[in-house]
Protein backbone atom coordinates (compact mmCIF):
# COMPACT_ATOMS: atom_id res chain seq x y z
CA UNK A 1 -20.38 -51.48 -63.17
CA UNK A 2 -23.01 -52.91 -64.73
CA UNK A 3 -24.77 -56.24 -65.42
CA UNK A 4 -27.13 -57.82 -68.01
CA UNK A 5 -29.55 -60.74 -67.69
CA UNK A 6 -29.10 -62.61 -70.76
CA UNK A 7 -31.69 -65.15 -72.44
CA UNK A 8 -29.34 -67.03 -75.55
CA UNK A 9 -31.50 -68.99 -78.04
CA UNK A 10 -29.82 -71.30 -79.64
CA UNK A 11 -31.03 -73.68 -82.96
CA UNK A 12 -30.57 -77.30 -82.93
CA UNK A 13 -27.41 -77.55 -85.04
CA UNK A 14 -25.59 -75.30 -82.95
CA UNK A 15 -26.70 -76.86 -79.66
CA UNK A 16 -24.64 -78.81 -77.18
CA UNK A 17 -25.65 -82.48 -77.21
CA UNK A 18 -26.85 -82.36 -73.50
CA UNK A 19 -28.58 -79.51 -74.40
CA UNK A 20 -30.60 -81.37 -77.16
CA UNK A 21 -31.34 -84.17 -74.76
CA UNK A 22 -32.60 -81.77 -72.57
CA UNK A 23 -34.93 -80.51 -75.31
CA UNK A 24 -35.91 -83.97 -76.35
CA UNK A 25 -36.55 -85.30 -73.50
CA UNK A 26 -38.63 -85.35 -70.30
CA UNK A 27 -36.28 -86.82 -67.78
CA UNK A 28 -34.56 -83.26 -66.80
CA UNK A 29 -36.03 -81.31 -64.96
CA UNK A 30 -33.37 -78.73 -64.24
CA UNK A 31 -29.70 -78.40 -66.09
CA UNK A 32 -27.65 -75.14 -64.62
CA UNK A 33 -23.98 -74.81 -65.41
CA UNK A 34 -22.44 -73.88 -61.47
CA UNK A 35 -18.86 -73.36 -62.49
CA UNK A 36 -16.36 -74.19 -65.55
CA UNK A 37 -13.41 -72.86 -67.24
CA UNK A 38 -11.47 -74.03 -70.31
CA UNK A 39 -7.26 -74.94 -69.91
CA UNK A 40 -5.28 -76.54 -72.18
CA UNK A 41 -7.74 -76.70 -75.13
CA UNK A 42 -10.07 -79.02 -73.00
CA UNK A 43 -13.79 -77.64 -70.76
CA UNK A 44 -13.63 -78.53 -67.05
CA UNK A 45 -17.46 -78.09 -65.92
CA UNK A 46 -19.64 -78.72 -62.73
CA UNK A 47 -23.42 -78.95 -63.33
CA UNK A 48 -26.27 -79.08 -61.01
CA UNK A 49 -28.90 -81.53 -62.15
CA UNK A 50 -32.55 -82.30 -60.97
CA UNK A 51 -34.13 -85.43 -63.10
CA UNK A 52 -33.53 -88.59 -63.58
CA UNK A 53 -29.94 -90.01 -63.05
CA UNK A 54 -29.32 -93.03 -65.34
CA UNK A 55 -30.98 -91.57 -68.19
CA UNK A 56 -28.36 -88.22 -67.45
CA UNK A 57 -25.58 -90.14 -67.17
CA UNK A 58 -26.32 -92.17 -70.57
CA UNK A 59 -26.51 -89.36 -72.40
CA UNK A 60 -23.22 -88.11 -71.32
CA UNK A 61 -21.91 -91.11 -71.74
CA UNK A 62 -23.17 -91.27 -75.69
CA UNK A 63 -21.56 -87.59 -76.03
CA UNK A 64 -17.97 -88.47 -77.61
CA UNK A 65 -16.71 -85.22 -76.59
CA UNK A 66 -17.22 -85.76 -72.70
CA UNK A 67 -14.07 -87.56 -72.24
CA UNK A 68 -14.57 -88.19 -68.66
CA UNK A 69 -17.29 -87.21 -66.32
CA UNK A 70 -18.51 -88.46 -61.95
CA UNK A 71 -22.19 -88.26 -60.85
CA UNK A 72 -22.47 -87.13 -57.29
CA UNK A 73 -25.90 -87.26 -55.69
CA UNK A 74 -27.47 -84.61 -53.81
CA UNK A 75 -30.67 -86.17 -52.62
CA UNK A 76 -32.97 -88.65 -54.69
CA UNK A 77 -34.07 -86.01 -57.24
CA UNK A 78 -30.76 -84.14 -58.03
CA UNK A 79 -27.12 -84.49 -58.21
CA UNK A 80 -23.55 -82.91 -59.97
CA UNK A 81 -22.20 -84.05 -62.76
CA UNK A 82 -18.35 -83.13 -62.62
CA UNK A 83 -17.03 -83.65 -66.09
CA UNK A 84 -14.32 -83.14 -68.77
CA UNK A 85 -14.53 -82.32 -72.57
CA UNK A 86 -13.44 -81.09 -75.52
CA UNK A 87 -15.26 -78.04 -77.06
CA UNK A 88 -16.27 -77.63 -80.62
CA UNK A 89 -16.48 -74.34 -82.76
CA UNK A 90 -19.58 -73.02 -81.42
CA UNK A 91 -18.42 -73.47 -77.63
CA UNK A 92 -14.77 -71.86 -78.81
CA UNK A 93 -17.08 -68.99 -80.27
CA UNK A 94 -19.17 -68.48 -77.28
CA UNK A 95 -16.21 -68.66 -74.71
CA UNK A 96 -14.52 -65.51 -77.00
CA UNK A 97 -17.69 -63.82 -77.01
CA UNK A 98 -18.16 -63.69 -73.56
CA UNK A 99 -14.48 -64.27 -71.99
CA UNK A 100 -13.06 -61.00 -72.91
CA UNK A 101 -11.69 -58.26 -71.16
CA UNK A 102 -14.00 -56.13 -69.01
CA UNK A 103 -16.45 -59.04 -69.05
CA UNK A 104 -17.34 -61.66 -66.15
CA UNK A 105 -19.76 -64.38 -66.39
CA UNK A 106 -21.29 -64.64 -63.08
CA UNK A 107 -22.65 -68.60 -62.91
CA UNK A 108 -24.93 -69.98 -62.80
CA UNK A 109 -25.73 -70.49 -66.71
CA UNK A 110 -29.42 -72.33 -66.58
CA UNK A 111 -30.50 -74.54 -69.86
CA UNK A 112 -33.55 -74.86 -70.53
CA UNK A 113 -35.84 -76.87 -72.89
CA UNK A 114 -36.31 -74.91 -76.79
CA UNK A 115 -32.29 -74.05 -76.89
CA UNK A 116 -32.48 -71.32 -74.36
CA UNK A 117 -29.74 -70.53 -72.21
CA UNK A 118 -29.83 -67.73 -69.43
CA UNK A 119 -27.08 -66.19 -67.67
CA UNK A 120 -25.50 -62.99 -66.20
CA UNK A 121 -22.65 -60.71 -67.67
CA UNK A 122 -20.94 -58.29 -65.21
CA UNK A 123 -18.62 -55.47 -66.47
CA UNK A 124 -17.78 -51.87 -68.47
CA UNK A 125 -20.73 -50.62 -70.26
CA UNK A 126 -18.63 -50.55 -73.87
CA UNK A 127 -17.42 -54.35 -73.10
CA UNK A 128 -20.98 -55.72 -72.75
CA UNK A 129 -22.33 -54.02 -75.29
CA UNK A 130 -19.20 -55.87 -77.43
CA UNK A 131 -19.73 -58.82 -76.02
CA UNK A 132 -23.65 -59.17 -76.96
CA UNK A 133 -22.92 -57.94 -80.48
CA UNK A 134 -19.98 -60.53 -80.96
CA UNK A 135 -22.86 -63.32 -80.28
CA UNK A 136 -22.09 -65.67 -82.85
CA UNK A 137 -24.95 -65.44 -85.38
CA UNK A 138 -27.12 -68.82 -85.27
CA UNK A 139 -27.67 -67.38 -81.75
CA UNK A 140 -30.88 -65.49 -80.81
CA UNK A 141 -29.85 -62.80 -77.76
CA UNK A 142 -32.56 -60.91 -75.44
CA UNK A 143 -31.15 -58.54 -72.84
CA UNK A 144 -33.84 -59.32 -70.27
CA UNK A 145 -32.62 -57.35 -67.70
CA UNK A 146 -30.18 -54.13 -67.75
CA UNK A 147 -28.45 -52.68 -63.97
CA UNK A 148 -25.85 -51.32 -61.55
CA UNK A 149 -24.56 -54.99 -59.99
CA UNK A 150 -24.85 -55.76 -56.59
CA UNK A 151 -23.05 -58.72 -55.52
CA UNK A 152 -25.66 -59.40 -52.44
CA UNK A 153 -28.47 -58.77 -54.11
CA UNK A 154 -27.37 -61.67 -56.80
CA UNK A 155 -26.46 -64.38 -53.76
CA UNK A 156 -30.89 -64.38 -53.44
CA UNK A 157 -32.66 -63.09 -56.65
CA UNK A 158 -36.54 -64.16 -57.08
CA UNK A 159 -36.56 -62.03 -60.18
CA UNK A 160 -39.18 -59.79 -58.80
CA UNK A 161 -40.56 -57.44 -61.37
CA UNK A 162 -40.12 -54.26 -61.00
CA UNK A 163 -43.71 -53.34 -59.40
CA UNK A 164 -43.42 -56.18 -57.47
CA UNK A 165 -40.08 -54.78 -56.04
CA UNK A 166 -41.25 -51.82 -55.56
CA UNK A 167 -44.03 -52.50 -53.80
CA UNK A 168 -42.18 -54.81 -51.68
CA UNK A 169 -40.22 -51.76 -50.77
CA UNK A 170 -42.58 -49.64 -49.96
CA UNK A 171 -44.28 -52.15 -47.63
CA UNK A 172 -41.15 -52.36 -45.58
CA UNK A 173 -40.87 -48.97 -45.43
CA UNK A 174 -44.14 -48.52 -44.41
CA UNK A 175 -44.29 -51.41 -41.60
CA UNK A 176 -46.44 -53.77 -42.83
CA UNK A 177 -44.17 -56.35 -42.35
CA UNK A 178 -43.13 -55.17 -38.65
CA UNK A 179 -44.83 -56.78 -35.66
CA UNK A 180 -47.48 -55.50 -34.98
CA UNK A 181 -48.24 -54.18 -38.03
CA UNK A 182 -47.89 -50.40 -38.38
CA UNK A 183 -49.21 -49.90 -42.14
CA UNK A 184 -51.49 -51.47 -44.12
CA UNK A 185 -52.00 -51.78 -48.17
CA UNK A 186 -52.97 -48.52 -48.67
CA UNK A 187 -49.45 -47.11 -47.16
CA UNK A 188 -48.51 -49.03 -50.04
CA UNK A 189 -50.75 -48.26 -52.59
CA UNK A 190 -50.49 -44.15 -51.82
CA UNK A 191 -46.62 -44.87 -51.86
CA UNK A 192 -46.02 -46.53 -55.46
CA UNK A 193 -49.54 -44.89 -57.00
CA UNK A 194 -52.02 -47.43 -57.81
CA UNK A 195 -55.08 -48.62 -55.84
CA UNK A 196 -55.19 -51.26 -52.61
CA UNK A 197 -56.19 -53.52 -54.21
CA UNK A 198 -53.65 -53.76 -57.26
CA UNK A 199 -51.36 -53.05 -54.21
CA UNK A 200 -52.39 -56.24 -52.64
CA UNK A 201 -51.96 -58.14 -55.90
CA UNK A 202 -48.16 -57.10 -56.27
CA UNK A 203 -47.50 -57.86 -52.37
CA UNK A 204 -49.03 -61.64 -53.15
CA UNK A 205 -47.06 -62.31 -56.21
CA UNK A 206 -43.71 -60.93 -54.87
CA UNK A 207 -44.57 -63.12 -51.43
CA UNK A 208 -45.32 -66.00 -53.41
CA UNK A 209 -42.17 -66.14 -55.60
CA UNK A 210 -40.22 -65.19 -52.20
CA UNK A 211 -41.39 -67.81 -50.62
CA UNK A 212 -40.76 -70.48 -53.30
CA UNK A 213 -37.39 -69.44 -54.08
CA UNK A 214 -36.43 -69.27 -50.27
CA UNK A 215 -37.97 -72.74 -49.56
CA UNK A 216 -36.08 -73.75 -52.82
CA UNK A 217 -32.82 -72.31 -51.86
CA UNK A 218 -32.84 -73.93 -48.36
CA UNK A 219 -33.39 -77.06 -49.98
CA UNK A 220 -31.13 -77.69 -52.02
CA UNK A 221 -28.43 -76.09 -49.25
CA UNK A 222 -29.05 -78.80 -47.14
């Protein structure tokens, strides 16, 4: 079973209107689709938020296909936004695109500023490969990122890169993160071929984006 990490482009005339405001303006910080599904010809959708409330909730309100929506805070900076509405052609498109059988959208689906969308497909080889073909046209599609899926690995991903995984890896493996140390960088280095101190860089990086998205995580868990 494999996955893809998808990065959907879209131009402005096929964008949601939320989506433009995010574009347009500065007063989102962070827009990521947790869960939804479509019934009865109407989009039931729960999205996590970090910006600025009023302005959010104003342009939701503006957008005559929301029919009905609640604001729910998290902490000062970031909230849900539980909502209702009805879907045009392009979101009828994208939902058969990627809604199929053999396919699974895993959520979150994170927009971003510039049309982009990311996300995560799950499924049989042949149906992914139909599924990013069947992208409706206006929209750009880069497979960022191809794999077998592993469910655990997906509850905590800092989108290492490879090297950076790897080195991470090999570090374990060598016990440089044990107490008291039993290896050092050069375990590392001789293990993934390169020298200490391109070793060192990778371990820094991949600690650094750890650390972030761990802090991050816990956060918002709270």
């Amino acid at each position: 079973m494999k996955y893809l990490h998808l990065t959907l482009r879209f131009p402005a005339d096929a964008m949601h209107p939320i989506h433009r405001f995010i574009d347009e303006s500065d007063a989102i910080e962070r827009d990521v689709l947790v869960h939804g599904q479509t019934v009865s010809q109407q989009d039931t959708f729960l999205f996590y938020v970090e910006g600025e409330r009023a302005a959010y909730a104003a342009a939701v309100r503006e957008t005559d296909r929301i029919t009905e929506f609640e604001i729910t805070d998290v902490d000062a900076d970031a909230f849900y936004c539980f909502l209702k509405q009805d879907p045009d052609t392009m979101d009828e498109a994208m939902f058969s695109t990627f809604y199929r059988a053999g396919v699974i959208v895993t959520p979150p689906i994170e927009f971003l500023p510039d049309g982009v969308a990311k996300l995560t497909v799950v499924g049989e080889s042949d149906a992914l490969q139909a599924a990013v073909a069947a992208v409706p046209e206006p929209v750009e599609t880069t497979i960022e990122r191809v794999g077998e899926y592993n469910w655990q690995q997906s509850l905590f991903d800092p989108a290492l890169t490879d090297r950076q995984r790897a080195a991470v890896r090999a570090a374990v493996a060598a016990g440089y993160y044990a107490v008291p140390r039993e290896g050092g960088v050069a375990a590392v280095a001789d293990a993934i071929g390169c020298s200490t101190s391109t070793a060192a860089e990778h371990l820094r990086k991949a600690e650094s984006r750890l650390m972030r998205e761990f802090v991050g995580l816990t956060d918002h868990s709270r």
